[in-house]
Protein backbone atom coordinates (compact mmCIF):
# COMPACT_ATOMS: atom_id res chain seq x y z
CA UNK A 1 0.00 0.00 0.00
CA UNK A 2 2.87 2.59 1.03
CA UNK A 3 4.77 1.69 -2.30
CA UNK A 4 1.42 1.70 -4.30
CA UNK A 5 1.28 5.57 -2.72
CA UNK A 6 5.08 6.61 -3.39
CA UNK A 7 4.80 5.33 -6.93
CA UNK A 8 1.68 7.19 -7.57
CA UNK A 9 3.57 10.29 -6.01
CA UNK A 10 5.92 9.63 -8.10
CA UNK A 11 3.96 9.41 -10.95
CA UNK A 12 2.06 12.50 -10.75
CA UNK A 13 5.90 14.46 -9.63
CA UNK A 14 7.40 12.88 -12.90
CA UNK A 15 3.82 13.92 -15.29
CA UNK A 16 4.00 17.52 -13.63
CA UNK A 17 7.64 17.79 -14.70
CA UNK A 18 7.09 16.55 -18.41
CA UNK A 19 4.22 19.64 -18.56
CA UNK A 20 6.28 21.85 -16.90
CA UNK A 21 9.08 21.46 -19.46
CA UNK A 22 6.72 21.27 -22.56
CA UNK A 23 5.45 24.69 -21.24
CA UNK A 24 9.02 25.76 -20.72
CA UNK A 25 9.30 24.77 -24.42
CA UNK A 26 6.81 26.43 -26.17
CA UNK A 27 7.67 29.83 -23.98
CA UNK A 28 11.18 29.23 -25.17
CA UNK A 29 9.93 29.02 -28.74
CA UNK A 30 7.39 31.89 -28.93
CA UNK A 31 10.51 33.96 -27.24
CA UNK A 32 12.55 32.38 -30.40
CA UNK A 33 10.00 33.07 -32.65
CA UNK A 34 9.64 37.20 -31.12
CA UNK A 35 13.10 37.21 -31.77
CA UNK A 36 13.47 36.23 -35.04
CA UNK A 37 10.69 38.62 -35.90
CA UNK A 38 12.29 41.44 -34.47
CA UNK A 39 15.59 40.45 -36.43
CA UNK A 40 13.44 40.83 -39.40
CA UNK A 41 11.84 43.64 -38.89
CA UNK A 42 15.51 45.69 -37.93
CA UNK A 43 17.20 43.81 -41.47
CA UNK A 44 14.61 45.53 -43.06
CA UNK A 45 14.18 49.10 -41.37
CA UNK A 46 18.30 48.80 -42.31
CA UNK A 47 18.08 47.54 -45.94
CA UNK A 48 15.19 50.25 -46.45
CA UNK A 49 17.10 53.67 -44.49
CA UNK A 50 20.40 52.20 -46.90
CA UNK A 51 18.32 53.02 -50.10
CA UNK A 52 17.13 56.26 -48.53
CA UNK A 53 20.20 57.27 -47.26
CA UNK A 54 21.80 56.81 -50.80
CA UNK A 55 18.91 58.58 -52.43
CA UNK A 56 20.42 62.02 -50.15
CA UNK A 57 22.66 62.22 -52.42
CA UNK A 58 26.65 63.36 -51.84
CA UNK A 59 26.14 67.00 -49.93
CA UNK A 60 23.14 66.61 -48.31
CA UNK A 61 24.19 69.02 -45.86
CA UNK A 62 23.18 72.02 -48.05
CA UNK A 63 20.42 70.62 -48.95
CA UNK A 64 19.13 70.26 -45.40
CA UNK A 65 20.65 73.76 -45.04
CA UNK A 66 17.98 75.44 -47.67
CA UNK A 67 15.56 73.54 -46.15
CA UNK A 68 15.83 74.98 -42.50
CA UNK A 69 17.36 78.82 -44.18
CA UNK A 70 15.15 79.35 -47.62
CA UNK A 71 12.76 76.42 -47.97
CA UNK A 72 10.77 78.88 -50.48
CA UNK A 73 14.29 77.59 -52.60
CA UNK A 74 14.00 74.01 -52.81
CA UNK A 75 13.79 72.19 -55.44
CA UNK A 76 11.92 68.81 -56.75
CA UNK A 77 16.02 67.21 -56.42
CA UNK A 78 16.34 68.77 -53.04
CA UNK A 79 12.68 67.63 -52.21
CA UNK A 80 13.48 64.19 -52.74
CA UNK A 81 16.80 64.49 -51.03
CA UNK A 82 14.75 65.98 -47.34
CA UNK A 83 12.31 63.44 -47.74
CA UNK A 84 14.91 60.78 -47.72
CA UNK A 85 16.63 62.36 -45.02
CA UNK A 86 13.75 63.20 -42.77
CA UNK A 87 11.99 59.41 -43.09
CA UNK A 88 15.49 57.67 -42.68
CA UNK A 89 15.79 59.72 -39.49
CA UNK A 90 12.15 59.13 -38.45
CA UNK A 91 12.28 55.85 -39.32
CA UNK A 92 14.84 54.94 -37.47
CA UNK A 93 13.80 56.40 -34.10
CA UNK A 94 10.37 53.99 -35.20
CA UNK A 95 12.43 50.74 -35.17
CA UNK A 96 12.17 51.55 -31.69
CA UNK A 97 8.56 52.06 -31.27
CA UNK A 98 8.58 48.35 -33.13
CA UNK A 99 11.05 46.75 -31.49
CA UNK A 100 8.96 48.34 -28.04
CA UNK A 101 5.57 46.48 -29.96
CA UNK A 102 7.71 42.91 -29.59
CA UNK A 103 8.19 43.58 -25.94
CA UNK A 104 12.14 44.00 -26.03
CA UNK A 105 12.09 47.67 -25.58
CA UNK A 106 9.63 49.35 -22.96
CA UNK A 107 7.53 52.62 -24.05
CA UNK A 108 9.84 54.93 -22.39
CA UNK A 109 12.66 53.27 -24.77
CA UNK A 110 10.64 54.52 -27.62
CA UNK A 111 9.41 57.61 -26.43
CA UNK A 112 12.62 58.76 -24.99
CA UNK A 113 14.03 58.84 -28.96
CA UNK A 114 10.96 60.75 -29.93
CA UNK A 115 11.35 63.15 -27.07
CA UNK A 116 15.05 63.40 -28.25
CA UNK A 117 14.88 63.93 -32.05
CA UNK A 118 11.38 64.86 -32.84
CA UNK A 119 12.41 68.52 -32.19
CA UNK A 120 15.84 68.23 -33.29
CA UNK A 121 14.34 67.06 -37.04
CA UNK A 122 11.28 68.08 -37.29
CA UNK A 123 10.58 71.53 -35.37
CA UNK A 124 11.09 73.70 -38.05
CA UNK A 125 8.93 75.10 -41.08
CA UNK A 126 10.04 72.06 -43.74
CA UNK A 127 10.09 69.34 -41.79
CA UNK A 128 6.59 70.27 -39.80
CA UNK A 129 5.20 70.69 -43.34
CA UNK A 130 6.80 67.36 -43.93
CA UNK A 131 5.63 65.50 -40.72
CA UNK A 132 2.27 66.71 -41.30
CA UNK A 133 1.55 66.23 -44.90
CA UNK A 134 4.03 63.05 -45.58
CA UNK A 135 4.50 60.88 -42.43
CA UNK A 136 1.49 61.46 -40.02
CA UNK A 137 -0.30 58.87 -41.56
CA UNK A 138 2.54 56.44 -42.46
CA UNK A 139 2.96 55.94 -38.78
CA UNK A 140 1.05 54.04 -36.47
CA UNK A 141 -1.21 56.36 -35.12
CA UNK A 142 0.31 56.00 -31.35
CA UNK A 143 3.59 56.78 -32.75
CA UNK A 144 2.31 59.67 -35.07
CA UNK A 145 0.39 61.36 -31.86
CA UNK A 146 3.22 61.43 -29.72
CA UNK A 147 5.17 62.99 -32.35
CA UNK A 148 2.90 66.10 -33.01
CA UNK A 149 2.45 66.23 -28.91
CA UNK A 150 6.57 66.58 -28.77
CA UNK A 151 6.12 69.18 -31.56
CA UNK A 152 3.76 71.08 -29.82
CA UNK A 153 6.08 71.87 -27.01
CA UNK A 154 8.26 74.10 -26.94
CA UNK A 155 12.24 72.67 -28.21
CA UNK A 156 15.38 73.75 -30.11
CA UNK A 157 15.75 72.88 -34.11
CA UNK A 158 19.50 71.59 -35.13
CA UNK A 159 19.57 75.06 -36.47
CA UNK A 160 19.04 76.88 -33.24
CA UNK A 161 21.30 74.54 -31.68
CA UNK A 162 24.05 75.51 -34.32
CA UNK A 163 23.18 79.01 -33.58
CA UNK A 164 23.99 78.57 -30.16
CA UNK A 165 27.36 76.99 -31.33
CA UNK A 166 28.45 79.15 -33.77
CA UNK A 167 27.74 81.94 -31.25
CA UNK A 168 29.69 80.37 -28.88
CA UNK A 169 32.28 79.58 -30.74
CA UNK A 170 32.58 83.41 -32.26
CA UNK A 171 32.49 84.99 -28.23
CA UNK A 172 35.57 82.18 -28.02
CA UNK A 173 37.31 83.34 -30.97
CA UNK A 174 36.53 86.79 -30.61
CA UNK A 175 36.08 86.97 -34.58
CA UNK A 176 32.66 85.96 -36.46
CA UNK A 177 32.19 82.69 -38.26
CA UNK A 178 31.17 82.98 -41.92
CA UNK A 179 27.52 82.67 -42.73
CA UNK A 180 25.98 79.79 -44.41
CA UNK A 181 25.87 80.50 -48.41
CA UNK A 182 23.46 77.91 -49.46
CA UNK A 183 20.61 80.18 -50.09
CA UNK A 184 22.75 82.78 -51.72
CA UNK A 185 24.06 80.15 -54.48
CA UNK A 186 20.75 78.88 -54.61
CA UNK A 187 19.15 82.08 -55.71
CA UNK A 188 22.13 82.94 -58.14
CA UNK A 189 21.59 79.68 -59.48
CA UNK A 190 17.40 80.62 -60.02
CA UNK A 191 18.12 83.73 -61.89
């Protein structure tokens, strides 16, 4: 009777530790399986900001330049060249927002970047136009909100930080530093 008992103890112990490792298992493989997605969808947010980033073009510093100094200047090229560089930069702070959808990153991850760069590439009068008419909807519409609720505070535009440099910089130097000529050429170059 007692060994009748401790083999049905055993019994049950041993069937509890089989379905406790098949769970253990198929955890392991849904983990395997968020994983592999995740690879996926980073290969392809890469492969995808390569082809944008080579659609920028050689200088598109200038080009980024008119677009913050004389956007009234741009042209179709230089279009095509800010919408490449605005959605590769966008784009990239969304691989987060993604990655945060799998469950490796955590909200704050994602919204941290936003709260980082949405200013930085977006607060000024091309790339609002840009967020608003282009990407808004591309987005998924948690993403898009939290953009346009970071733009609607107040920040600083890489060109106001570069003000702040540049005037730093010339109360170092005592001497001023030469003026960007982009929209100067550019207008030369319309007549």
């Amino acid at each position: 009777m007692i060994s009748s008992r401790l083999s049905n103890w055993i019994s049950l112990i041993a069937n509890v530790s089989i379905l406790a490792g098949l769970i253990l298992v198929a955890y392991e493989l849904n983990q395997n399986s968020q994983l592999a997605r995740t690879a996926l969808i980073n290969d392809g947010s890469a492969f995808e900001n390569q082809l944008w980033i080579e659609m920028m073009g050689d200088i598109p510093g200038d080009v980024i330049a008119k677009a913050v100094e004389c956007p009234e200047l741009l042209t179709y090229s230089d279009f095509m060249a800010m919408d490449a560089f605005l959605f590769t930069s966008v784009n990239i702070v969304y691989r987060n927002y993604e990655i945060a959808q799998e469950g490796l990153f955590t909200k704050s991850d994602w919204k941290g970047e936003v709260e980082n760069y949405a200013h930085w590439y977006l607060d000024n009068e091309f790339g609002r136009a840009w967020w608003l008419e282009e990407a808004t909807d591309f987005f998924e519409t948690e993403f898009s909100d939290y953009v346009s609720r970071q733009l609607e505070k107040e920040g600083l535009d890489s060109a106001e930080y570069w003000l702040r440099i540049r005037g730093r910089m010339e109360s170092l130097s005592g001497s001023p530093i030469p003026r960007s000529q982009v929209c100067a050429v550019s207008e030369m170059s319309a007549n």
